[in-house]
PDB file of N, CA and C in Angstrom:
ATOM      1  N   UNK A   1     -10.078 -36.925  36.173  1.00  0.00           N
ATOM      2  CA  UNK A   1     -10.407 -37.347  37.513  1.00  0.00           C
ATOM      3  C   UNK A   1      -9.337 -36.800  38.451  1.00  0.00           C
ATOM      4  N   UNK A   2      -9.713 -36.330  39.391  1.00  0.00           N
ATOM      5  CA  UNK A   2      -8.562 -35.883  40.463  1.00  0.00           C
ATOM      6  C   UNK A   2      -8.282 -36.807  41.474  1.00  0.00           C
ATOM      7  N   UNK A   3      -6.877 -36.408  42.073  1.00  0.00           N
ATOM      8  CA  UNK A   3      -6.564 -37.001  43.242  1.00  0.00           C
ATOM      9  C   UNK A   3      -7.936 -37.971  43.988  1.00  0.00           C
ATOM     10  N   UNK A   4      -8.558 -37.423  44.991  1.00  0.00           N
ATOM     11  CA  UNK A   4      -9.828 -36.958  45.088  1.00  0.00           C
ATOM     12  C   UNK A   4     -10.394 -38.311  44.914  1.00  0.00           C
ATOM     13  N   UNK A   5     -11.507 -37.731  43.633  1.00  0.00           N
ATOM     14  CA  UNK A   5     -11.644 -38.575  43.395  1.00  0.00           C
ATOM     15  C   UNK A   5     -11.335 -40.422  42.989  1.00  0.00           C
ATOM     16  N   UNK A   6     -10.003 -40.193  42.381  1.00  0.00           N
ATOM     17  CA  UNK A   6      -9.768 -41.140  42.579  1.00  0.00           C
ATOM     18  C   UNK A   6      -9.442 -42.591  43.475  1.00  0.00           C
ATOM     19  N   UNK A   7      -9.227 -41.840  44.466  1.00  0.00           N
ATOM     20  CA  UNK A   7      -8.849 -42.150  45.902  1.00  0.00           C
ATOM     21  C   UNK A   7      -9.990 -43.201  46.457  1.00  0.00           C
ATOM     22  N   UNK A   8     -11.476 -42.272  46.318  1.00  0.00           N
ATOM     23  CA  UNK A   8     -12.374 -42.657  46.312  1.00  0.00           C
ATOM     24  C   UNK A   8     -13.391 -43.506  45.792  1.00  0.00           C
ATOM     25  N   UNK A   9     -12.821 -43.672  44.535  1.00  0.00           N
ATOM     26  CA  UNK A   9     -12.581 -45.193  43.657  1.00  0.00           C
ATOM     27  C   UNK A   9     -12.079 -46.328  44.143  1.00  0.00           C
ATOM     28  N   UNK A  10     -10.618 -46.053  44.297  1.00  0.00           N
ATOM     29  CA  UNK A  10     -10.116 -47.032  44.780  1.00  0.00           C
ATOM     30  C   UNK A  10     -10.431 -47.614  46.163  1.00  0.00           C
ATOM     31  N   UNK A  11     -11.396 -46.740  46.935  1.00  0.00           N
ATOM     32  CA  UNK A  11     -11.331 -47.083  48.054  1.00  0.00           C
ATOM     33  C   UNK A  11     -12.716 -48.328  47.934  1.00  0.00           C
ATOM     34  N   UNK A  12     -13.947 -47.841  47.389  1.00  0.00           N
ATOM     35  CA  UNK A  12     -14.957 -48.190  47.715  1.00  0.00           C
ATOM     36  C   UNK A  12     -14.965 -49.807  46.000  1.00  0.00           C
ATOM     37  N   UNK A  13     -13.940 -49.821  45.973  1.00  0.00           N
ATOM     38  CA  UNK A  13     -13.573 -51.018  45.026  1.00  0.00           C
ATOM     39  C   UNK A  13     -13.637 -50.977  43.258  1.00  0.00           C
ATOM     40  N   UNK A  14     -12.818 -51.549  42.949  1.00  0.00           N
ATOM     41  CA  UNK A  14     -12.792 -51.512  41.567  1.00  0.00           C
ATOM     42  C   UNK A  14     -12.773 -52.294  40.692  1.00  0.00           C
ATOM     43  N   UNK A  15     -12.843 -52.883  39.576  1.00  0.00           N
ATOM     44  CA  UNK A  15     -13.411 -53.677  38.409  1.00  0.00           C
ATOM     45  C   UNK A  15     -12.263 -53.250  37.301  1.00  0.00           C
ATOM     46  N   UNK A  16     -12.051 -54.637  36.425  1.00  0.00           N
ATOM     47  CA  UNK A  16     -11.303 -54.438  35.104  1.00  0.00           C
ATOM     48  C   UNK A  16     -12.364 -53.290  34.551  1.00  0.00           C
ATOM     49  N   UNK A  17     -12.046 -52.371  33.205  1.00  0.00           N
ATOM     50  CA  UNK A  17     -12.894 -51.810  32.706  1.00  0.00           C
ATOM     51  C   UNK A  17     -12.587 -52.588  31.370  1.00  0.00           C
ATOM     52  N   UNK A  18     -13.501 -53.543  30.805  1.00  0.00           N
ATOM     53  CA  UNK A  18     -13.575 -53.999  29.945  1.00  0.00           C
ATOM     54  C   UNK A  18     -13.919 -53.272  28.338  1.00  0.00           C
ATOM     55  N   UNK A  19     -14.969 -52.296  29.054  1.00  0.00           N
ATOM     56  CA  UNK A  19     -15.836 -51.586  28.129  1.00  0.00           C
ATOM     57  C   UNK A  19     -14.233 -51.136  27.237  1.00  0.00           C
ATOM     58  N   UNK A  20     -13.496 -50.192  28.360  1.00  0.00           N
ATOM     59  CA  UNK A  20     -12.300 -49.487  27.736  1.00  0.00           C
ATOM     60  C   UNK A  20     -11.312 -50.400  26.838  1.00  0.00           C
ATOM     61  N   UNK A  21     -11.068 -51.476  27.371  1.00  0.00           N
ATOM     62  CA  UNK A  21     -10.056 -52.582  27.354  1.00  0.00           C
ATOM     63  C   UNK A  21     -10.375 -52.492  25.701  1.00  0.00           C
ATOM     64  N   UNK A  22     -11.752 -52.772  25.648  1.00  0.00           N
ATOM     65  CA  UNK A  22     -12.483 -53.415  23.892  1.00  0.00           C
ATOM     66  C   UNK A  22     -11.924 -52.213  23.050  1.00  0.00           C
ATOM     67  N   UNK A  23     -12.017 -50.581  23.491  1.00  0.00           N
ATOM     68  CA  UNK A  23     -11.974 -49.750  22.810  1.00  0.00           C
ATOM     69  C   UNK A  23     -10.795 -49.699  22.226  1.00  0.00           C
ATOM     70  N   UNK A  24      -9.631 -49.470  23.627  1.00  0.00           N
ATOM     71  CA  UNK A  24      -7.898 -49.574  23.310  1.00  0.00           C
ATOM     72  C   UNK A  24      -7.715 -50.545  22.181  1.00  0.00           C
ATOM     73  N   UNK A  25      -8.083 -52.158  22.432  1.00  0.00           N
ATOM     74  CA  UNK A  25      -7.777 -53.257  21.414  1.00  0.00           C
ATOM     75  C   UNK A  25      -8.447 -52.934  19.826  1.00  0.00           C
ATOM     76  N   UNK A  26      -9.490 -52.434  19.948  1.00  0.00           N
ATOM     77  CA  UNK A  26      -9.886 -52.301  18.626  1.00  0.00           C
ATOM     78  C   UNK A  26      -9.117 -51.036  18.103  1.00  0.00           C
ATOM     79  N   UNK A  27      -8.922 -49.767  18.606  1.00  0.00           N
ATOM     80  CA  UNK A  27      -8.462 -48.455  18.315  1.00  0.00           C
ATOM     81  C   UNK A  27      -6.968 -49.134  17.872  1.00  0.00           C
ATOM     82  N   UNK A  28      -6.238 -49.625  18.269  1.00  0.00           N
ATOM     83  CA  UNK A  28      -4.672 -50.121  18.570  1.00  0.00           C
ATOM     84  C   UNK A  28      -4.626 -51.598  17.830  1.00  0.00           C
ATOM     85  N   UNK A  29      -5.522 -51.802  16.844  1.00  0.00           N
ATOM     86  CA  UNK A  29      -5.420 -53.198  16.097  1.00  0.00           C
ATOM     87  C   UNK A  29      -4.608 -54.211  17.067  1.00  0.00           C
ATOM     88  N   UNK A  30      -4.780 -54.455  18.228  1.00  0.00           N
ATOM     89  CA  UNK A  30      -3.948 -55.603  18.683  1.00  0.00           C
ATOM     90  C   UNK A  30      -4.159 -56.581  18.669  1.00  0.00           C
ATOM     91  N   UNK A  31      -3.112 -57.504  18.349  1.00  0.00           N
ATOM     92  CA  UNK A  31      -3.460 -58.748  17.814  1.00  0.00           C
ATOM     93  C   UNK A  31      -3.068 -59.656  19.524  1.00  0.00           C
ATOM     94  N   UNK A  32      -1.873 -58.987  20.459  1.00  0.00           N
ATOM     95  CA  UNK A  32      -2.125 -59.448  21.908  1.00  0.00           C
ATOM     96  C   UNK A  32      -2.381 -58.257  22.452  1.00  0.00           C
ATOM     97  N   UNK A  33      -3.141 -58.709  23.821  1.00  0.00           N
ATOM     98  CA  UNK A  33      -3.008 -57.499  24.925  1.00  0.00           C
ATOM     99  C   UNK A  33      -3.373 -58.005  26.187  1.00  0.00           C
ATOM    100  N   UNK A  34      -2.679 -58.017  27.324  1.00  0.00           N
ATOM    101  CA  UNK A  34      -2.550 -58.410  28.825  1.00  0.00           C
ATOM    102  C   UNK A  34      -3.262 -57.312  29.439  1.00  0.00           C
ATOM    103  N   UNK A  35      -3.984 -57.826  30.713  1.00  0.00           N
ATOM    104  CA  UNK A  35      -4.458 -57.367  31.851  1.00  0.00           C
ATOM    105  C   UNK A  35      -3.758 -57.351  32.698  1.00  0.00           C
ATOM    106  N   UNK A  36      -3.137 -56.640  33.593  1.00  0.00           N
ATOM    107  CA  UNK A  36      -1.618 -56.870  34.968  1.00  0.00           C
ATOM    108  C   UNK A  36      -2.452 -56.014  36.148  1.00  0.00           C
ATOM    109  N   UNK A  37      -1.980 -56.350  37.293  1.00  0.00           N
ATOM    110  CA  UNK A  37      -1.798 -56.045  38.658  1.00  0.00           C
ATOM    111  C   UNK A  37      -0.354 -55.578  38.635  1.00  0.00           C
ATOM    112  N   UNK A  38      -0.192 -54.666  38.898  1.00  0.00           N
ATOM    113  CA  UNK A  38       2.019 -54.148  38.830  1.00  0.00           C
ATOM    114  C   UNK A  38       2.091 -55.053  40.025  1.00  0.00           C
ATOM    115  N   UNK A  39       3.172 -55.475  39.777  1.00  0.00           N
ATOM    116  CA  UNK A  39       4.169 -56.403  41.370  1.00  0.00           C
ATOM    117  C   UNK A  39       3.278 -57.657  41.399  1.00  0.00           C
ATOM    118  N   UNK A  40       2.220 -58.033  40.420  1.00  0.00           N
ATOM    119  CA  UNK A  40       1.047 -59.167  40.768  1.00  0.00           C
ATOM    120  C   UNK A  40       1.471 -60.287  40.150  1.00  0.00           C
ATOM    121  N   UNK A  41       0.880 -59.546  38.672  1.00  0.00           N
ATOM    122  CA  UNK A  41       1.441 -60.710  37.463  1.00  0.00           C
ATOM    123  C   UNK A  41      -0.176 -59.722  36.592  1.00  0.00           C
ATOM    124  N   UNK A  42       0.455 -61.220  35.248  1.00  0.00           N
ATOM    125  CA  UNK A  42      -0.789 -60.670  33.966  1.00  0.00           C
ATOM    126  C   UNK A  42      -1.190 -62.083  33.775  1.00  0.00           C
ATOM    127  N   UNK A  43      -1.971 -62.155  32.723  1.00  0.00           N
ATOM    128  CA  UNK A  43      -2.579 -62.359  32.205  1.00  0.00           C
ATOM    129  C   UNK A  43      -2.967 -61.993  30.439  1.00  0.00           C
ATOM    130  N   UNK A  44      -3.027 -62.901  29.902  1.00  0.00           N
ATOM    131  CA  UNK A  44      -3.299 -62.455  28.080  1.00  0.00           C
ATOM    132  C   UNK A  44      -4.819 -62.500  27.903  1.00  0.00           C
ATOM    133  N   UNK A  45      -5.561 -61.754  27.968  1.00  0.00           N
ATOM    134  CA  UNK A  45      -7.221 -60.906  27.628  1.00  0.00           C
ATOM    135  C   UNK A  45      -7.975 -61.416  25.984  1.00  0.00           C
ATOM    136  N   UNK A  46      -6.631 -61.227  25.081  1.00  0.00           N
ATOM    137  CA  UNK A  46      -6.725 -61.042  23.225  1.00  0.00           C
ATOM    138  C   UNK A  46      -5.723 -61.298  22.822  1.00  0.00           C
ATOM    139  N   UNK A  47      -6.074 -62.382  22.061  1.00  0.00           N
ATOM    140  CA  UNK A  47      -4.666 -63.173  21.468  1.00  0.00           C
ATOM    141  C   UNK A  47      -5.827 -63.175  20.114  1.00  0.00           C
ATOM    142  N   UNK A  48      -4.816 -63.144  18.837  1.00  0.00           N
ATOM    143  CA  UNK A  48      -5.245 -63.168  17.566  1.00  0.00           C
ATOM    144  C   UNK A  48      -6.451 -63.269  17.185  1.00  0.00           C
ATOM    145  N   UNK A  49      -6.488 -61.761  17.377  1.00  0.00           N
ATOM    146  CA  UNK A  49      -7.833 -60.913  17.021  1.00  0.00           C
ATOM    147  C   UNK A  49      -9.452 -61.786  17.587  1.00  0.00           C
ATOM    148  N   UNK A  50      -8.989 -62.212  19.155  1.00  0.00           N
ATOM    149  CA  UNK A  50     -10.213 -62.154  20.001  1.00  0.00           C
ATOM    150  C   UNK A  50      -9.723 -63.026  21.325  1.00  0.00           C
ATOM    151  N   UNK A  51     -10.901 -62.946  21.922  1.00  0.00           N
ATOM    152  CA  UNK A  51     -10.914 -62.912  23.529  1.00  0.00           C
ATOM    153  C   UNK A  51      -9.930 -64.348  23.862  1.00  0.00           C
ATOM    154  N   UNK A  52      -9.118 -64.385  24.788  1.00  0.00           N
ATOM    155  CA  UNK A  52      -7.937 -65.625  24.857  1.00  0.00           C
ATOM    156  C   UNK A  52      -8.704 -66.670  26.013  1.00  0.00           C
ATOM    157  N   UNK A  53      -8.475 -68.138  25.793  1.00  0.00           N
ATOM    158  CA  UNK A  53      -9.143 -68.138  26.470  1.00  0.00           C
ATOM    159  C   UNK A  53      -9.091 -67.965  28.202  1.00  0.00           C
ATOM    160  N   UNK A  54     -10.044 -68.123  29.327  1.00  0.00           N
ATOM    161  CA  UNK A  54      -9.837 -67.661  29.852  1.00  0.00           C
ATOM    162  C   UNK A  54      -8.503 -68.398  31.316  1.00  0.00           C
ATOM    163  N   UNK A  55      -7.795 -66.990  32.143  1.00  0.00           N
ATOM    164  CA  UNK A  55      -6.778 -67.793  33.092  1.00  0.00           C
ATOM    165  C   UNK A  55      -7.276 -67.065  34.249  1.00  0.00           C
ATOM    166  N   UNK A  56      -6.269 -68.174  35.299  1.00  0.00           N
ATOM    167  CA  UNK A  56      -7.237 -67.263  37.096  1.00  0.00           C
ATOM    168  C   UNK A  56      -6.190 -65.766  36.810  1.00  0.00           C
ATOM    169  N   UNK A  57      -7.470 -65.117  37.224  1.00  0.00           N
ATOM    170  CA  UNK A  57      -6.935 -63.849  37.436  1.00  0.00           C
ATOM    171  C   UNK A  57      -8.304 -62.960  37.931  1.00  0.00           C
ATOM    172  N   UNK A  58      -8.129 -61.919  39.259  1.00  0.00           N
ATOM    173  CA  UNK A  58      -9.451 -61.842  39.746  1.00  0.00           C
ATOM    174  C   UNK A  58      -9.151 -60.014  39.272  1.00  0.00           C
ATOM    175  N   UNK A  59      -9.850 -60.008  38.300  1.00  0.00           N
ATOM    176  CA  UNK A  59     -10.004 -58.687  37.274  1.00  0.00           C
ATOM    177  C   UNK A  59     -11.177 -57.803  38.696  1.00  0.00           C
ATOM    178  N   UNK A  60     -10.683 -57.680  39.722  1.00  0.00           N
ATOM    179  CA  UNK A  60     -11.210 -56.947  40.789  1.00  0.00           C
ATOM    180  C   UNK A  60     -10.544 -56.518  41.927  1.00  0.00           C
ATOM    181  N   UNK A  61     -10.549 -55.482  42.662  1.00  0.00           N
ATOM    182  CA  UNK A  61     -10.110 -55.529  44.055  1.00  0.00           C
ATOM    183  C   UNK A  61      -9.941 -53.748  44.293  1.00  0.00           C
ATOM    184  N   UNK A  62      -8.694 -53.283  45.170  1.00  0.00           N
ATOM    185  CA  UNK A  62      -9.012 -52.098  45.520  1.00  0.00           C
ATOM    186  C   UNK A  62      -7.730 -51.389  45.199  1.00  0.00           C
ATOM    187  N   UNK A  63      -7.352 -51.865  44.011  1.00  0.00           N
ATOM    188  CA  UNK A  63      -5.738 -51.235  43.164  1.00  0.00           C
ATOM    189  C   UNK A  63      -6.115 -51.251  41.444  1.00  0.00           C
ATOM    190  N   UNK A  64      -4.773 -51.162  41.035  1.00  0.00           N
ATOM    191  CA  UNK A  64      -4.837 -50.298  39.835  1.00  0.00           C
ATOM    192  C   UNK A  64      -4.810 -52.335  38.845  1.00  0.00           C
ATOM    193  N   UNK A  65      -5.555 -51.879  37.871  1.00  0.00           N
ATOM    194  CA  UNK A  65      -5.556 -52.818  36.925  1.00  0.00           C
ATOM    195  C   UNK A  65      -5.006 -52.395  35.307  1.00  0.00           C
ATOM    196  N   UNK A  66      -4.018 -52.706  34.914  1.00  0.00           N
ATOM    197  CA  UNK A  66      -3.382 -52.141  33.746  1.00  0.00           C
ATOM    198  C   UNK A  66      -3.699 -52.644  32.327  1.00  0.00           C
ATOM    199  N   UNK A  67      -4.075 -52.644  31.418  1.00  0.00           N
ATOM    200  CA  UNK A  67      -3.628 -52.860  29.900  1.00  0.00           C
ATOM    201  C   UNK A  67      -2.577 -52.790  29.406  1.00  0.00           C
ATOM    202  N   UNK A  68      -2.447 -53.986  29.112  1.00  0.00           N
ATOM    203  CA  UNK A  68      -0.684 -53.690  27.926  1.00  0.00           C
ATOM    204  C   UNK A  68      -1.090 -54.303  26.687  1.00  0.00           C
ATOM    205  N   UNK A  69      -0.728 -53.347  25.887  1.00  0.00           N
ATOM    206  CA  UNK A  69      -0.690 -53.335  24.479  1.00  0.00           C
ATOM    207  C   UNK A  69       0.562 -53.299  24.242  1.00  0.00           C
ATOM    208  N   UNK A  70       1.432 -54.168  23.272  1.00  0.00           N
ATOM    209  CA  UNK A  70       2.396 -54.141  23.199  1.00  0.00           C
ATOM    210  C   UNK A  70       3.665 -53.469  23.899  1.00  0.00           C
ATOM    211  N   UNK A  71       4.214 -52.384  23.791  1.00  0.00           N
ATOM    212  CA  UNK A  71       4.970 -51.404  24.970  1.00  0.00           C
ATOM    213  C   UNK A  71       4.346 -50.236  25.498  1.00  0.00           C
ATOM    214  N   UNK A  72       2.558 -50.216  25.186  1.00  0.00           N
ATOM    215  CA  UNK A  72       1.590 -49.205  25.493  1.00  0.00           C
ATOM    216  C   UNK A  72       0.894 -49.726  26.976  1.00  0.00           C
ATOM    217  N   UNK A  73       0.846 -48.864  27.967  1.00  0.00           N
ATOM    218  CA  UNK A  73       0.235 -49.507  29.254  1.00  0.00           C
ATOM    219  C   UNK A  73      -0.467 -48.134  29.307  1.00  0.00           C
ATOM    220  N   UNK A  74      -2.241 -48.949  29.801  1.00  0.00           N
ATOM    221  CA  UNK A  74      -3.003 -47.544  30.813  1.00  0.00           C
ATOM    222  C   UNK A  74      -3.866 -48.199  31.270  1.00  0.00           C
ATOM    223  N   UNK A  75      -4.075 -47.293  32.339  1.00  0.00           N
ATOM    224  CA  UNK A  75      -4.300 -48.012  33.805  1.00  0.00           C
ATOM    225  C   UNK A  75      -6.608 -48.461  33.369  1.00  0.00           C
ATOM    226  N   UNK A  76      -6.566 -49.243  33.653  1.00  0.00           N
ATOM    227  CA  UNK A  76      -7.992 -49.860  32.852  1.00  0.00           C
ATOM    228  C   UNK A  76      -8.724 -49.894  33.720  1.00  0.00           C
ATOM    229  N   UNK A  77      -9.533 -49.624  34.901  1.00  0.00           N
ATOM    230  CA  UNK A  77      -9.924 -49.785  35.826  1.00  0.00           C
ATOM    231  C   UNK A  77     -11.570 -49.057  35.398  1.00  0.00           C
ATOM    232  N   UNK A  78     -12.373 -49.664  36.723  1.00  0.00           N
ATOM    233  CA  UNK A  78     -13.589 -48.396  36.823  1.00  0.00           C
ATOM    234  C   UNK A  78     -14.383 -48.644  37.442  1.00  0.00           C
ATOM    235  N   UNK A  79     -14.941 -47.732  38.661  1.00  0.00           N
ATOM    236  CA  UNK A  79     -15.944 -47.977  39.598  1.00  0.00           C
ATOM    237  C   UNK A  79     -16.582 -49.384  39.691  1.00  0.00           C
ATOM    238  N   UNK A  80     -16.868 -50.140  40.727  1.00  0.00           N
ATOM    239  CA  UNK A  80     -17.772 -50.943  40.876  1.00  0.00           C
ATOM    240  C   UNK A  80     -19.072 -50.652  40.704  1.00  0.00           C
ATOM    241  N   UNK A  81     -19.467 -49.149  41.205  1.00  0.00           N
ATOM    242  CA  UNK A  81     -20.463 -48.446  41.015  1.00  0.00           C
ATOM    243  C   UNK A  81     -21.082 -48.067  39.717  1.00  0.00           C
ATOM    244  N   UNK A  82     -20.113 -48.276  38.836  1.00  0.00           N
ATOM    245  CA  UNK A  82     -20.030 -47.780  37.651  1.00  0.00           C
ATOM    246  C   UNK A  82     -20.668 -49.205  36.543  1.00  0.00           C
ATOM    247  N   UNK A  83     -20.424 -50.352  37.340  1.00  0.00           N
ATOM    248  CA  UNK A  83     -20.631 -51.419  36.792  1.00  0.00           C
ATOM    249  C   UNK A  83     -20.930 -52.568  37.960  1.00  0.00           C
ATOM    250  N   UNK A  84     -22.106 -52.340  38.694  1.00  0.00           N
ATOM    251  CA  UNK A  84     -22.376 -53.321  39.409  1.00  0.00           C
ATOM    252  C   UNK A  84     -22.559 -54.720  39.184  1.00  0.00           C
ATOM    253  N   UNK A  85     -22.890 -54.677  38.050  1.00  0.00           N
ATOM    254  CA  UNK A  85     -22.828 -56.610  37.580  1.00  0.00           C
ATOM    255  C   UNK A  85     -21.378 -57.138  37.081  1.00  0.00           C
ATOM    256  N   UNK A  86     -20.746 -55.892  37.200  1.00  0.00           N
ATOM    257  CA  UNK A  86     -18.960 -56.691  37.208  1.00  0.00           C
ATOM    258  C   UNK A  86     -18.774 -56.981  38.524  1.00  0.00           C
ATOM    259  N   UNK A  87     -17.456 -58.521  38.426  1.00  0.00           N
ATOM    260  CA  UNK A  87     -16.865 -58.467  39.338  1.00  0.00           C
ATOM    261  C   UNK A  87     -15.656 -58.798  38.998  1.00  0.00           C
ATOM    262  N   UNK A  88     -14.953 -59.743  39.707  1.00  0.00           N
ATOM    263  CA  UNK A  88     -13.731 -60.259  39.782  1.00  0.00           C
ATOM    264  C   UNK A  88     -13.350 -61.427  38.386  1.00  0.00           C
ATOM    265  N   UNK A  89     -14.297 -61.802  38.422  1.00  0.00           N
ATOM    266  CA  UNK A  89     -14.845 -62.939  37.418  1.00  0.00           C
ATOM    267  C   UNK A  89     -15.728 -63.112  36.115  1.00  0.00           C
ATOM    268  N   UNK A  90     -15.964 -61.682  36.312  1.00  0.00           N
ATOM    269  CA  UNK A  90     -16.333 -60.526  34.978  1.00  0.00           C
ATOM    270  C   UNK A  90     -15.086 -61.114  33.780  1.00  0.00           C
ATOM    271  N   UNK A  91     -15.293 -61.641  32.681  1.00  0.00           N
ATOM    272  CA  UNK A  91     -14.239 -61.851  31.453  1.00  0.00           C
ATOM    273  C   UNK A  91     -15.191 -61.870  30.232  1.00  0.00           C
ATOM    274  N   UNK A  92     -14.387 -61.003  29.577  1.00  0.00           N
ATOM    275  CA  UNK A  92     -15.386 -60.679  27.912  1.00  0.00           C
ATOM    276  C   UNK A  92     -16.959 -60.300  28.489  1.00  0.00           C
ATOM    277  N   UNK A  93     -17.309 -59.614  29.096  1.00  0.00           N
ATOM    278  CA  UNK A  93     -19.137 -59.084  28.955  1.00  0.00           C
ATOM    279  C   UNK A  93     -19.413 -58.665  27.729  1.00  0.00           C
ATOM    280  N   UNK A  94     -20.641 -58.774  27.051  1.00  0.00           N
ATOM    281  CA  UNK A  94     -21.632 -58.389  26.116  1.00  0.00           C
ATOM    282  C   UNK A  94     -21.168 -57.005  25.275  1.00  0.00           C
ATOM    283  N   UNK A  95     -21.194 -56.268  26.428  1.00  0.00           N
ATOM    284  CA  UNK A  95     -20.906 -54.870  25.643  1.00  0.00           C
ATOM    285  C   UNK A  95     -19.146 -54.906  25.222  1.00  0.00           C
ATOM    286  N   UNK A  96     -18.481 -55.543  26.155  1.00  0.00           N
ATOM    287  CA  UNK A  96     -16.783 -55.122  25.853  1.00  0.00           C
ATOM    288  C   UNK A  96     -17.007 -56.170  23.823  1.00  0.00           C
ATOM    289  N   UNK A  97     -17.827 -57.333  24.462  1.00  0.00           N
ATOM    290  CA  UNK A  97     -17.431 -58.054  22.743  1.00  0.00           C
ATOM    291  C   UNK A  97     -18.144 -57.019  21.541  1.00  0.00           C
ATOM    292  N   UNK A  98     -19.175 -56.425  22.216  1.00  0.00           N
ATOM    293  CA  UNK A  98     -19.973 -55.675  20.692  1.00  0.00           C
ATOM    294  C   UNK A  98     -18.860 -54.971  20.415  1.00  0.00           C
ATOM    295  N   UNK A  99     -18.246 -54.192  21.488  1.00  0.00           N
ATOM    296  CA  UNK A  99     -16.893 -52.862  20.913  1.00  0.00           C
ATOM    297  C   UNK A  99     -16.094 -53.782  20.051  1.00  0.00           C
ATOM    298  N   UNK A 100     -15.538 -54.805  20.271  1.00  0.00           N
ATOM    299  CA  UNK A 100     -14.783 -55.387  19.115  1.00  0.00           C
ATOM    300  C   UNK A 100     -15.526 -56.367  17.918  1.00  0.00           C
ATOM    301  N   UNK A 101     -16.519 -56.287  17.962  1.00  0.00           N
ATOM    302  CA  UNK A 101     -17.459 -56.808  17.040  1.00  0.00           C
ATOM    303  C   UNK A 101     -17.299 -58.374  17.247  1.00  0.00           C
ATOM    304  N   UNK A 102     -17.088 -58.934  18.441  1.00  0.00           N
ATOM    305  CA  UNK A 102     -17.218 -60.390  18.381  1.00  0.00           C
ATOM    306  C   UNK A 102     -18.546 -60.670  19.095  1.00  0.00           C
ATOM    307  N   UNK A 103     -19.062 -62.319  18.592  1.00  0.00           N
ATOM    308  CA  UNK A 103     -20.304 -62.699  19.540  1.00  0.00           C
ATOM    309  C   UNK A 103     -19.816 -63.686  20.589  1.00  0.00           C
ATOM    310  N   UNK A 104     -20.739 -63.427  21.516  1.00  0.00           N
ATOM    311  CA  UNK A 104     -20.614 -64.118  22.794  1.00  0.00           C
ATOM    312  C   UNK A 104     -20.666 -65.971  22.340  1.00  0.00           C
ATOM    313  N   UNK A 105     -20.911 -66.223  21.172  1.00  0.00           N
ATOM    314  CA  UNK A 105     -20.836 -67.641  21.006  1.00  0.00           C
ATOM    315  C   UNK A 105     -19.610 -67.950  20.361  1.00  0.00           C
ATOM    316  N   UNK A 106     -18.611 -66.924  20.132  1.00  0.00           N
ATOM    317  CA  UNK A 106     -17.666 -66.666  19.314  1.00  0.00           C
ATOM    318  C   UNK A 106     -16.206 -66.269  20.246  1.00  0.00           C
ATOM    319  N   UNK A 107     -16.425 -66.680  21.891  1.00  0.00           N
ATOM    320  CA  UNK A 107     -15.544 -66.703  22.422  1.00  0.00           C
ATOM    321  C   UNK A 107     -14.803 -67.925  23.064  1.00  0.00           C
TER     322      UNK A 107
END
């Protein structure tokens, strides 16, 4: 993605990317992993091997949303456009639990 584009992301609003979030945690066996705003604060997403439960934190707005995996951080974000039935209040969706093989009755 370029400059550019990105810009243009951020402008017209952005969403946790969960989908990714599921991939990193499963790829990276993590047993924790935080969601952060830099300068905001976090939040814990996956605590022992599934979804934690949930804290206020508005997984939306028009800045960067991070993953931390242990001392591993990348920036997790993705179009609103890209995911119109996300929002702020979007936590664990359908598809992020299939990527880690949990069920939605199982959070």
């Amino acid at each position: 993605m370029n400059l550019e584009e990105w810009n243009r992301m951020l402008m017209q609003g952005v969403v946790f990317n969960w989908n990714l979030a599921a991939k990193l945690i499963r790829t990276y066996g993590a047993i924790v992993a935080e969601a952060s705003i830099p300068g905001v604060g976090s939040v814990v997403i996956w605590k022992e091997g599934g979804p934690a439960p949930r804290e206020p934190f508005e997984f939306a707005g028009t800045g960067v949303i991070e993953l931390r995996i242990g001392d591993e951080v990348w920036n997790c974000i993705t179009a609103k456009t890209d995911h119109p039935d996300w929002n702020k209040d979007t936590y664990w969706p359908e598809s992020a639990l299939a990527i880690v093989n949990v069920s939605a009755e199982g959070r």
